[in-house]
Protein backbone atom coordinates (compact mmCIF):
# COMPACT_ATOMS: atom_id res chain seq x y z
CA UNK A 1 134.97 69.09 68.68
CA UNK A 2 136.99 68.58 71.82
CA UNK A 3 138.33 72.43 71.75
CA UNK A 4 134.35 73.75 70.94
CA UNK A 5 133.48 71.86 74.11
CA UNK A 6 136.36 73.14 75.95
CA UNK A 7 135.66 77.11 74.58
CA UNK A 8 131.67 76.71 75.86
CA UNK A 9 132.80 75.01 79.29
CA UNK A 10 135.48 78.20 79.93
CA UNK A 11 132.48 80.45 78.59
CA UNK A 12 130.47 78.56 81.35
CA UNK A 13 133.10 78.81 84.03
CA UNK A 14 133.28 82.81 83.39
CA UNK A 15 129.52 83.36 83.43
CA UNK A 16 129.32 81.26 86.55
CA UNK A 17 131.52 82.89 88.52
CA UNK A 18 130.42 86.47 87.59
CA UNK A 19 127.05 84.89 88.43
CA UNK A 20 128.63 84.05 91.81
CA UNK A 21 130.58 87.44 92.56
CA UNK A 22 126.54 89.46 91.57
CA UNK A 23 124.86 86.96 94.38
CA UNK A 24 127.84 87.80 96.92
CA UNK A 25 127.37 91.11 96.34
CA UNK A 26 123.71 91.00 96.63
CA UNK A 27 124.00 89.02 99.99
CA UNK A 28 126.09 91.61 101.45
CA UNK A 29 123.78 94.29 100.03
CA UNK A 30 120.84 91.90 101.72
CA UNK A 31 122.66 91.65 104.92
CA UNK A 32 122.89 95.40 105.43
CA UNK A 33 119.73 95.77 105.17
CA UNK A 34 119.00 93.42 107.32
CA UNK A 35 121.12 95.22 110.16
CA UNK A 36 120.14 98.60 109.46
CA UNK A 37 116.18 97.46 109.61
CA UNK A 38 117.29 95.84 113.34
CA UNK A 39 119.00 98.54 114.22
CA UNK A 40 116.15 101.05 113.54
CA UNK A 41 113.47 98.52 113.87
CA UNK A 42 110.94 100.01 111.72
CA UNK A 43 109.84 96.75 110.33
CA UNK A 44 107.60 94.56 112.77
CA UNK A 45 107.94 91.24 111.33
């Protein structure tokens, strides 16, 4: 029991942080959008 919980917690653990590492790299993605909008200013917000 203890080393079925301990297998679906690592399981958890990986997914989580390859959950985290595909929102960084959307944020940075996000960001430079963000800067290249500014710096051509084609959207009027």
């Amino acid at each position: 029991m203890a080393k079925e919980v301990a297998e679906s917690a690592d399981l958890e653990m990986t997914q989580f942080q390859k959950n985290l590492s595909d929102r960084q790299l959307l944020a940075k993605l996000a960001l430079l959008a963000m800067t290249l909008l500014k710096k051509g200013d084609t959207l009027k917000l």
